[in-house]
C-alpha atoms as a PDB file:
ATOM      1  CA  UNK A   1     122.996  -3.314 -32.670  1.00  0.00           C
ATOM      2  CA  UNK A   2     119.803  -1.731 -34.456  1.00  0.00           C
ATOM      3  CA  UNK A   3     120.276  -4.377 -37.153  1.00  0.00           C
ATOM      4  CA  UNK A   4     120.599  -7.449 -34.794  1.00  0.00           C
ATOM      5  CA  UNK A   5     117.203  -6.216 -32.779  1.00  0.00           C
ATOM      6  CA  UNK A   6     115.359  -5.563 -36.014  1.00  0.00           C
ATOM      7  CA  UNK A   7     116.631  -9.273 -37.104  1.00  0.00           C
ATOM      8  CA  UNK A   8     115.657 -10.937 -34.163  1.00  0.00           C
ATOM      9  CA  UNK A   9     112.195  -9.196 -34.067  1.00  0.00           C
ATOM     10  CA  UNK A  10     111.763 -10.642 -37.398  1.00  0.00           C
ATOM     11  CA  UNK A  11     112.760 -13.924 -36.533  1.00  0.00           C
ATOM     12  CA  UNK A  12     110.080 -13.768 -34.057  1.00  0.00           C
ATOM     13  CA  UNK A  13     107.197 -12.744 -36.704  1.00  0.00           C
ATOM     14  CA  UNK A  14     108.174 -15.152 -39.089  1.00  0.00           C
ATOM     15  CA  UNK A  15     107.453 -17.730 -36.716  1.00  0.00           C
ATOM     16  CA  UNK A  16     110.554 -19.034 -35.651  1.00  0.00           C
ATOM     17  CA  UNK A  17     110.663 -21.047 -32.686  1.00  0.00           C
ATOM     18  CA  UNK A  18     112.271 -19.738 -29.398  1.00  0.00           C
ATOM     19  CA  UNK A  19     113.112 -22.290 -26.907  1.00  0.00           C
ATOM     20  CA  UNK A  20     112.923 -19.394 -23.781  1.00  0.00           C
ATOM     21  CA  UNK A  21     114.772 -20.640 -20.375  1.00  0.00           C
ATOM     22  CA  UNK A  22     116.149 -18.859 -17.866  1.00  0.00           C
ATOM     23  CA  UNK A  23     120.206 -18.939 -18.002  1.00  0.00           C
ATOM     24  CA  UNK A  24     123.484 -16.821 -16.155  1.00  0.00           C
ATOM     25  CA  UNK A  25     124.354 -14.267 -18.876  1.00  0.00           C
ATOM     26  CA  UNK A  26     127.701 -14.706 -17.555  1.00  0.00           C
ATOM     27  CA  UNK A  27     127.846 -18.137 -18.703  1.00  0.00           C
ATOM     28  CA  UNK A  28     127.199 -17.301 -22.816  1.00  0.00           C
ATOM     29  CA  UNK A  29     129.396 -14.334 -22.057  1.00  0.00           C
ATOM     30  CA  UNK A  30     131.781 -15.736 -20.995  1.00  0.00           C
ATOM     31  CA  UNK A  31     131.413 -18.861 -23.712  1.00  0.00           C
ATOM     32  CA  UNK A  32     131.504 -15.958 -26.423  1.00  0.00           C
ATOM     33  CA  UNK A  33     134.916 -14.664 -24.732  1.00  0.00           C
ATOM     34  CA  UNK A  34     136.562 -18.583 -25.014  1.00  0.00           C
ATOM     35  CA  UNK A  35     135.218 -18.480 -28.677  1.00  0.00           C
ATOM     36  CA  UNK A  36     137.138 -15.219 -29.218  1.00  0.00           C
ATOM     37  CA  UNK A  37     139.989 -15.293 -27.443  1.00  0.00           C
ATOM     38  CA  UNK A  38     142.519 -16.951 -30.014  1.00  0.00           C
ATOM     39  CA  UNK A  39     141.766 -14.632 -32.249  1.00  0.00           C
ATOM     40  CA  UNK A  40     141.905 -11.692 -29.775  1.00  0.00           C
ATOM     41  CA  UNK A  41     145.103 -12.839 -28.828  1.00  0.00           C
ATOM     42  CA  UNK A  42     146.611 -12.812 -32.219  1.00  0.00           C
ATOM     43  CA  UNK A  43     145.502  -9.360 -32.655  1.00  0.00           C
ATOM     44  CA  UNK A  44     146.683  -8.134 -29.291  1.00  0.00           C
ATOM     45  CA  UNK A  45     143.142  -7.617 -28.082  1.00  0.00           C
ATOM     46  CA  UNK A  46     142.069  -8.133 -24.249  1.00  0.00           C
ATOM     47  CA  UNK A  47     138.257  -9.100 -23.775  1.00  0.00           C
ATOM     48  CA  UNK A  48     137.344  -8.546 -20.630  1.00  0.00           C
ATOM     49  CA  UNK A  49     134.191  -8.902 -18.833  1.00  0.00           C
ATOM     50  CA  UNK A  50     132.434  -7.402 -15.539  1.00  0.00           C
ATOM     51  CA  UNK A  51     128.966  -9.348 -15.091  1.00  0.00           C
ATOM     52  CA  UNK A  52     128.100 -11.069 -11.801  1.00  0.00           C
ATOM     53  CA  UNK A  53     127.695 -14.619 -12.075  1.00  0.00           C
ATOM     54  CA  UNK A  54     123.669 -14.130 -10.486  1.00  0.00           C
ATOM     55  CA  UNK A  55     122.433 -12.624 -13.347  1.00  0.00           C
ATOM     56  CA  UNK A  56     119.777 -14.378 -15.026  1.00  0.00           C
ATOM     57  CA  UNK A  57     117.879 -13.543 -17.861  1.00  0.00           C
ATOM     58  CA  UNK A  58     115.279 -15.696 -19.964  1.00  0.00           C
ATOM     59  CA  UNK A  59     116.003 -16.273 -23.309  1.00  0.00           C
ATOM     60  CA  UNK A  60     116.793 -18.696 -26.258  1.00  0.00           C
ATOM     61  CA  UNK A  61     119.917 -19.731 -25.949  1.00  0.00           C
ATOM     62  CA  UNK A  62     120.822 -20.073 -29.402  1.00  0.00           C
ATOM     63  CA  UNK A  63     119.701 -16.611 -30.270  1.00  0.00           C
ATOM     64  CA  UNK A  64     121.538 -15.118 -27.459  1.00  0.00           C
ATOM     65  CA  UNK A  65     124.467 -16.821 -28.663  1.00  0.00           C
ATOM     66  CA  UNK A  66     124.671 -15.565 -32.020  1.00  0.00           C
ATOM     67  CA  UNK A  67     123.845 -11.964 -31.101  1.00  0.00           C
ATOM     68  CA  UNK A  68     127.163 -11.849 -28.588  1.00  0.00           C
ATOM     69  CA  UNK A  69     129.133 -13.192 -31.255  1.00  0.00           C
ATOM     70  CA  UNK A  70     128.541 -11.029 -33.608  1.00  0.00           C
ATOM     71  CA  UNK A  71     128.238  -8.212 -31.449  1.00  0.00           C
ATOM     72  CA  UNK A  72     132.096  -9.334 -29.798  1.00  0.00           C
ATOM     73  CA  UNK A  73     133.400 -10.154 -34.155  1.00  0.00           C
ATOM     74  CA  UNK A  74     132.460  -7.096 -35.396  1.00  0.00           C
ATOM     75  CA  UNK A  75     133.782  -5.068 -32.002  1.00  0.00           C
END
């Protein structure tokens, strides 16, 4: 988790653009679940999640995306 933060803050400072909007963190949660879930499957692996589908949270999309996936691969 240390690494991903430290990456992201220096995607920031190297001037990468963020595209910030406000989303449901349920809704890339639970896209990074579908993603998984074959390959959870074949490993006998439940994902579950417990997030409310009001939670909002403004960020970039794409960079919340990659941080759940490769926070939920390398779980």
């Amino acid at each position: 988790l240390e690494n991903l933060l430290q990456w992201a803050m220096l995607q920031m400072k190297q001037g990468q653009q963020t595209n910030m909007e406000k989303i449901a963190l349920s809704d890339i949660v639970n896209e990074t679940v579908n993603f998984y879930s074959e390959v959870a499957k074949n490993k006998e692996i439940e994902i579950q999640t417990f997030l409310t589908p009001d939670l909002f949270v403004n960020v970039d999309k794409n960079q919340i995306r990659f941080i759940f996936r490769n926070l939920v691969n390398n779980a």
